[in-house]
C-alpha atoms as a PDB file:
ATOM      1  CA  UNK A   1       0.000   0.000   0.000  1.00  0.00           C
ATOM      2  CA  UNK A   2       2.514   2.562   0.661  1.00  0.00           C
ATOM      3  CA  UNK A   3       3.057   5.237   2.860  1.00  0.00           C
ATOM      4  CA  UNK A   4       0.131   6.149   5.044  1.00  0.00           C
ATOM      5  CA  UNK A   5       0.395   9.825   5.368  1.00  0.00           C
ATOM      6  CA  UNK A   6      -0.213  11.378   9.225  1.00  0.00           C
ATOM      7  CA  UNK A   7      -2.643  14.761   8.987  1.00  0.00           C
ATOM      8  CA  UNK A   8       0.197  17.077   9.476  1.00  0.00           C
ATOM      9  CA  UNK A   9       2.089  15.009   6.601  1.00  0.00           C
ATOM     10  CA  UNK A  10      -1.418  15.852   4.765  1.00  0.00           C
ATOM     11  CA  UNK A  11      -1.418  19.619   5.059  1.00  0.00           C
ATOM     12  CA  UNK A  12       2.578  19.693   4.490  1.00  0.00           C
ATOM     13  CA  UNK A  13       1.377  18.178   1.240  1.00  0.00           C
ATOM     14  CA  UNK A  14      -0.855  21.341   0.889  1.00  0.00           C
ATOM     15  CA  UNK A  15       2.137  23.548   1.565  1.00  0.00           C
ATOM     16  CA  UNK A  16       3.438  21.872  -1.042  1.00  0.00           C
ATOM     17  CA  UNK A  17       0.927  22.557  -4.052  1.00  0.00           C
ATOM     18  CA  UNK A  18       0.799  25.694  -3.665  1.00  0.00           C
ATOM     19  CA  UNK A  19       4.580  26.290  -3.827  1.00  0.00           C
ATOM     20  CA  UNK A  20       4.193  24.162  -6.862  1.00  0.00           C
ATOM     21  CA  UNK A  21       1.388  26.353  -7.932  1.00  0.00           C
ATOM     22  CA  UNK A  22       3.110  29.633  -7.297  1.00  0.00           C
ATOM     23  CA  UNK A  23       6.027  28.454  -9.175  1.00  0.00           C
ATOM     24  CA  UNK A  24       4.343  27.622 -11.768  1.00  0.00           C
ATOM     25  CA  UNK A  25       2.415  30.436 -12.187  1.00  0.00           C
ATOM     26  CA  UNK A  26       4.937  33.043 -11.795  1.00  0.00           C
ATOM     27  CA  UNK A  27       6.744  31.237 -14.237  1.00  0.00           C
ATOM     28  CA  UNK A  28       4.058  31.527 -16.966  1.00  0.00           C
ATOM     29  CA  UNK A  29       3.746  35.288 -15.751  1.00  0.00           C
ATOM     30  CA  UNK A  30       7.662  35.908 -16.862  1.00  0.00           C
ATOM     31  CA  UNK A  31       6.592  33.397 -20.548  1.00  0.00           C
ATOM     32  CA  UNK A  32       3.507  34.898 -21.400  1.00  0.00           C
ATOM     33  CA  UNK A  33       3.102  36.926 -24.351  1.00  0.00           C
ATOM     34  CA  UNK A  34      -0.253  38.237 -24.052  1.00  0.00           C
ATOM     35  CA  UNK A  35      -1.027  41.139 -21.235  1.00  0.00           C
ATOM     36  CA  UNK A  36      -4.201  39.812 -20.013  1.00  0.00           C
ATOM     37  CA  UNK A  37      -2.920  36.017 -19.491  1.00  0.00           C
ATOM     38  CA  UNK A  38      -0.022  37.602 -17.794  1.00  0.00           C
ATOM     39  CA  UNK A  39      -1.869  39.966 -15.636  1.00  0.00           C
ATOM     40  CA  UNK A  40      -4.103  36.345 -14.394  1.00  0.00           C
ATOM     41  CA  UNK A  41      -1.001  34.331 -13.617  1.00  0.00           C
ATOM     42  CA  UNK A  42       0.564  36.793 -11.738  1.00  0.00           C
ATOM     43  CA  UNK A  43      -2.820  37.313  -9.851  1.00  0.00           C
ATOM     44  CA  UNK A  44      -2.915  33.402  -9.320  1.00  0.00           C
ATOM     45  CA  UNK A  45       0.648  33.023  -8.361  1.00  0.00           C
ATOM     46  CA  UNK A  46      -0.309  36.324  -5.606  1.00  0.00           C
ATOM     47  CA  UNK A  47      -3.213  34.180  -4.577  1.00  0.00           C
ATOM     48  CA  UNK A  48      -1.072  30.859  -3.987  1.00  0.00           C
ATOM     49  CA  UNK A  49       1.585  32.812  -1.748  1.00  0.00           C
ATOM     50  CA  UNK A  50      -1.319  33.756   0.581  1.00  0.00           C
ATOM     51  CA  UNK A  51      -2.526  29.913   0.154  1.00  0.00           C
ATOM     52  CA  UNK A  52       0.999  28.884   1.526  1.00  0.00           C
ATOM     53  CA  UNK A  53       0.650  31.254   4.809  1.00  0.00           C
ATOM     54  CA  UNK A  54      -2.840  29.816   5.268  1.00  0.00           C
ATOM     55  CA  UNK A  55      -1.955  26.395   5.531  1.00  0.00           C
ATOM     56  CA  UNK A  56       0.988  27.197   7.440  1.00  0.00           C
ATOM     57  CA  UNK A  57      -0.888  27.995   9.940  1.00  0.00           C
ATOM     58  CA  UNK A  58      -3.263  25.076   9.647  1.00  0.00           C
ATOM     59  CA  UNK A  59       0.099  23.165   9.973  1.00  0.00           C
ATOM     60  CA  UNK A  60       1.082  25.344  13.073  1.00  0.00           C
ATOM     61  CA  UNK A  61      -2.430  24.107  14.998  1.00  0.00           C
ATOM     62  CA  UNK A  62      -2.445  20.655  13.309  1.00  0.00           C
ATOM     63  CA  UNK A  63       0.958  19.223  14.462  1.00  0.00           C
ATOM     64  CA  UNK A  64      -0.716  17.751  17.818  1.00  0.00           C
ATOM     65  CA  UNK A  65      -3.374  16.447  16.096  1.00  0.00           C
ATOM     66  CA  UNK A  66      -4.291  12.781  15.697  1.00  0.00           C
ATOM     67  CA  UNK A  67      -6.364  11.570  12.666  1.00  0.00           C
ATOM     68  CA  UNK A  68      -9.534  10.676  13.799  1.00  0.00           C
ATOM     69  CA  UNK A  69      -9.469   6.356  14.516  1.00  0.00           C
ATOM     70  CA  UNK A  70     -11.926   5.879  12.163  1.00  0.00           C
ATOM     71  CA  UNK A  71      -9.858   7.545   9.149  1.00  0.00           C
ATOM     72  CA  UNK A  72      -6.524   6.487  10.376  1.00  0.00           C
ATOM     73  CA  UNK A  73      -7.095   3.544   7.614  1.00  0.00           C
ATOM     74  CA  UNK A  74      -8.631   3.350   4.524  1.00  0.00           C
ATOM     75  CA  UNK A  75      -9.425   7.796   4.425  1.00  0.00           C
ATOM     76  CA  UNK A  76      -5.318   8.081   4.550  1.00  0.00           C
ATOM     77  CA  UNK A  77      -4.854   5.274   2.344  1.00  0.00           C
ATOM     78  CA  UNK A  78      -7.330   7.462  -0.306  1.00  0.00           C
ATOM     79  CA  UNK A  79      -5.151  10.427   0.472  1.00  0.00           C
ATOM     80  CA  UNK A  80      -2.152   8.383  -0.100  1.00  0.00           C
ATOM     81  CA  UNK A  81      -3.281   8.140  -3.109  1.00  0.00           C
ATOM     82  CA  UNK A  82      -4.783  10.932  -4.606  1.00  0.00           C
ATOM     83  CA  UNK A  83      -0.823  12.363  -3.289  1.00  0.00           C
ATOM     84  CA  UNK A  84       0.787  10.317  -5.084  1.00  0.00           C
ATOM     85  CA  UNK A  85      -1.098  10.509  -8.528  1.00  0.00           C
ATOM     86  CA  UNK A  86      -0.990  14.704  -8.273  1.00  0.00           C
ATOM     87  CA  UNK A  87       1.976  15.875  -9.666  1.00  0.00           C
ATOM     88  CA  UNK A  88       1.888  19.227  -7.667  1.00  0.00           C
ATOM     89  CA  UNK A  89       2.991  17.149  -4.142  1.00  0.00           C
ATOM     90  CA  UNK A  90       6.217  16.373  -5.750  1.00  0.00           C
ATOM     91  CA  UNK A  91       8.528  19.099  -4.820  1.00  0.00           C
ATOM     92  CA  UNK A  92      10.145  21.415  -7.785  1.00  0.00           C
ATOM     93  CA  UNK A  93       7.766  20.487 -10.107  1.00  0.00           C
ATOM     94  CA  UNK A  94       5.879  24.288 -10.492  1.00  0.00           C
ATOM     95  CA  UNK A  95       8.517  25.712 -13.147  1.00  0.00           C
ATOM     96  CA  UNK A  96       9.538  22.995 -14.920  1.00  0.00           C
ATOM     97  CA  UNK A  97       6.016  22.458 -15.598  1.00  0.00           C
ATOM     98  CA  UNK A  98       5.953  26.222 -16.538  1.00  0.00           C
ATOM     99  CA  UNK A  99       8.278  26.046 -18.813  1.00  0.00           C
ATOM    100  CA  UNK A 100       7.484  22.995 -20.871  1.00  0.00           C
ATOM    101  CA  UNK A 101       4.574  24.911 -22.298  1.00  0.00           C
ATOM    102  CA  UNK A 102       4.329  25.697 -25.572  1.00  0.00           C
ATOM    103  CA  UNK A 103       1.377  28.626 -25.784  1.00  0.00           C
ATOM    104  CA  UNK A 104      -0.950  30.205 -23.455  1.00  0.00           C
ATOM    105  CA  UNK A 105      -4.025  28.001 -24.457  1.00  0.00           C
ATOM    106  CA  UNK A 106      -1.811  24.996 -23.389  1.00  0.00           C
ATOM    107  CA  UNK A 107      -0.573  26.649 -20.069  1.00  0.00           C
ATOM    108  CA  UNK A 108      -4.131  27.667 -19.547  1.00  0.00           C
ATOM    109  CA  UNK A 109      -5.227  23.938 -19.908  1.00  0.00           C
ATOM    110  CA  UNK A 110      -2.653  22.831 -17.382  1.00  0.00           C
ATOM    111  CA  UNK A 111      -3.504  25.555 -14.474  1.00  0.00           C
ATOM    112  CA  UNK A 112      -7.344  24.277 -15.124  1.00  0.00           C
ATOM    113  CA  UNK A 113      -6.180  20.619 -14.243  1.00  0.00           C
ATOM    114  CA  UNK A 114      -3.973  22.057 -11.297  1.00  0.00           C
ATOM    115  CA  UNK A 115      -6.634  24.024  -9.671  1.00  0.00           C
ATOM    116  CA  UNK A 116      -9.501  21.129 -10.319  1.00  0.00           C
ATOM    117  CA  UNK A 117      -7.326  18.478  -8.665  1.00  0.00           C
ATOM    118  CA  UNK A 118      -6.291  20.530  -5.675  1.00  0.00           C
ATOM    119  CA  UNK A 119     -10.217  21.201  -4.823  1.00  0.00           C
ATOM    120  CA  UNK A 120     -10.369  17.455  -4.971  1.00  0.00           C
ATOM    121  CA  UNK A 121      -7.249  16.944  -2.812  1.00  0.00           C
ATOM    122  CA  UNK A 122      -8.369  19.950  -0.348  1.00  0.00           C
ATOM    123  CA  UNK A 123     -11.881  18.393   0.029  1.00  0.00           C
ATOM    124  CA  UNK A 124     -10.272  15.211   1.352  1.00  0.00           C
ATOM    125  CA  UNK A 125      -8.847  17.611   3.436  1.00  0.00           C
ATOM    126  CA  UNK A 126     -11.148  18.763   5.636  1.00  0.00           C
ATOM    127  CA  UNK A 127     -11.715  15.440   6.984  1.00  0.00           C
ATOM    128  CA  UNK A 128      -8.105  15.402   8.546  1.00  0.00           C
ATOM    129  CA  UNK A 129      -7.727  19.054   9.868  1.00  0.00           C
ATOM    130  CA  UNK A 130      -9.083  20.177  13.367  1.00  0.00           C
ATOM    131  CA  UNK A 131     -12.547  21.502  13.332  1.00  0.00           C
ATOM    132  CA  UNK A 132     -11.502  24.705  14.146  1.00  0.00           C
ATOM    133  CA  UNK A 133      -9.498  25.153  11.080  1.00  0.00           C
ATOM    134  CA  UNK A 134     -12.588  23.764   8.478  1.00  0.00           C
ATOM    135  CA  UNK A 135     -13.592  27.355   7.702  1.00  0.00           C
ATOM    136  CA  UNK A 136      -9.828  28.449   6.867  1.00  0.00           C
ATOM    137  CA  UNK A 137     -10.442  25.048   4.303  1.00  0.00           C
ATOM    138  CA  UNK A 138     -13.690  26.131   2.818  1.00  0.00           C
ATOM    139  CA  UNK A 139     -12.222  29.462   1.891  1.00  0.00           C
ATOM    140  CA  UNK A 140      -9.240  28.189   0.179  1.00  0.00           C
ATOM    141  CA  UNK A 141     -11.691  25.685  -1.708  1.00  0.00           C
ATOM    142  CA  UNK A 142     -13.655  28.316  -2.697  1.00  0.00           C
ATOM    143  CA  UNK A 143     -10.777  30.406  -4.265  1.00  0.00           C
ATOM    144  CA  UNK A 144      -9.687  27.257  -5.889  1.00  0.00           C
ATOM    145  CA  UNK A 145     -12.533  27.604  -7.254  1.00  0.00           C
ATOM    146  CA  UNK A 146     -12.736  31.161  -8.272  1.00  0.00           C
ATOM    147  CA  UNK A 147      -9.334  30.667 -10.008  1.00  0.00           C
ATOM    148  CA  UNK A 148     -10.649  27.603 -12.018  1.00  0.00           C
ATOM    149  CA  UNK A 149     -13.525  30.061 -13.039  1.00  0.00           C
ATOM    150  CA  UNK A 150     -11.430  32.869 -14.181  1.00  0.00           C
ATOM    151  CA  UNK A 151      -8.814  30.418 -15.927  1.00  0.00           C
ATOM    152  CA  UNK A 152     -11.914  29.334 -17.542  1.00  0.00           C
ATOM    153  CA  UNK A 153     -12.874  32.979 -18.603  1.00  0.00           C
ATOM    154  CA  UNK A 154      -9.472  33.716 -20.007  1.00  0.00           C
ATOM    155  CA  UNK A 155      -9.198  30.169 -22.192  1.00  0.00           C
ATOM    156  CA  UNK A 156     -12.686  31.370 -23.423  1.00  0.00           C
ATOM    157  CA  UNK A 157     -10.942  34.790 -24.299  1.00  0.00           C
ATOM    158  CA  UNK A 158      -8.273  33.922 -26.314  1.00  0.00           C
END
């Protein structure tokens, strides 16, 4: 099966995308031709800095805590593996992903995958963080989701 990943372990995984995430979008900032993609990815790779500091400090209340018993099995298993099949956990990956593009439509595509897949990793997230910090993981879905709308707009705009 693998590594079963702790909830801290979880969230550090969080930490994680959106490094990934800022990386990669402040890399397609620097590539981008057009004003108006540029102007979004620097917005998005803005937004994923602030993501970061947020989770941090899920991370800062979530080190003490124990997954509940009856997700310390199969619910971290799942997490396991939606980890390990999202390419944004793996550390360094942001720009080198950035720069592989080849045009804005195709950059566009990739951020829409990014930001769909971490609303489906931060949803199995909530499940594993303190109570106290759900709200903190309802707003970051919900600017996930904001920035898969307006990635949306712009593909439609170009």
């Amino acid at each position: 099966m693998g590594n079963i990943f702790a909830g801290s372990e979880i969230v550090e995984l969080g930490i994680q995308i959106e490094k990934n995430g800022r990386d990669f979008y402040s890399t397609l900032a620097k590539k981008s031709k057009d004003p108006s993609a540029q102007e979004m990815f620097r917005y998005l790779a803005g937004e994923e800095e602030k993501h970061i500091a947020a989770f941090q400090g899920i991370l800062d209340s979530v080190t003490k805590y124990e997954l509940p018993q009856s997700y310390s099995g199969d619910y971290a298993a799942y997490m396991n593996a939606l980890a390990s099949e999202y390419i944004f956990t793996q550390k360094n990956k942001g720009e080198a992903i950035a720069n592989s593009t080849k045009t804005e439509r195709q950059a566009i595509d990739l951020g829409i995958g990014f930001e769909k897949d971490s609303i489906i990793f931060y949803e199995g997230m909530k499940k594993l963080v303190p109570e106290h910090e759900l709200g903190i993981m309802e707003k970051l879905i919900a600017q996930e989701q904001d920035h898969l709308r307006k990635l949306s707009d712009l593909k439609a705009s170009l």
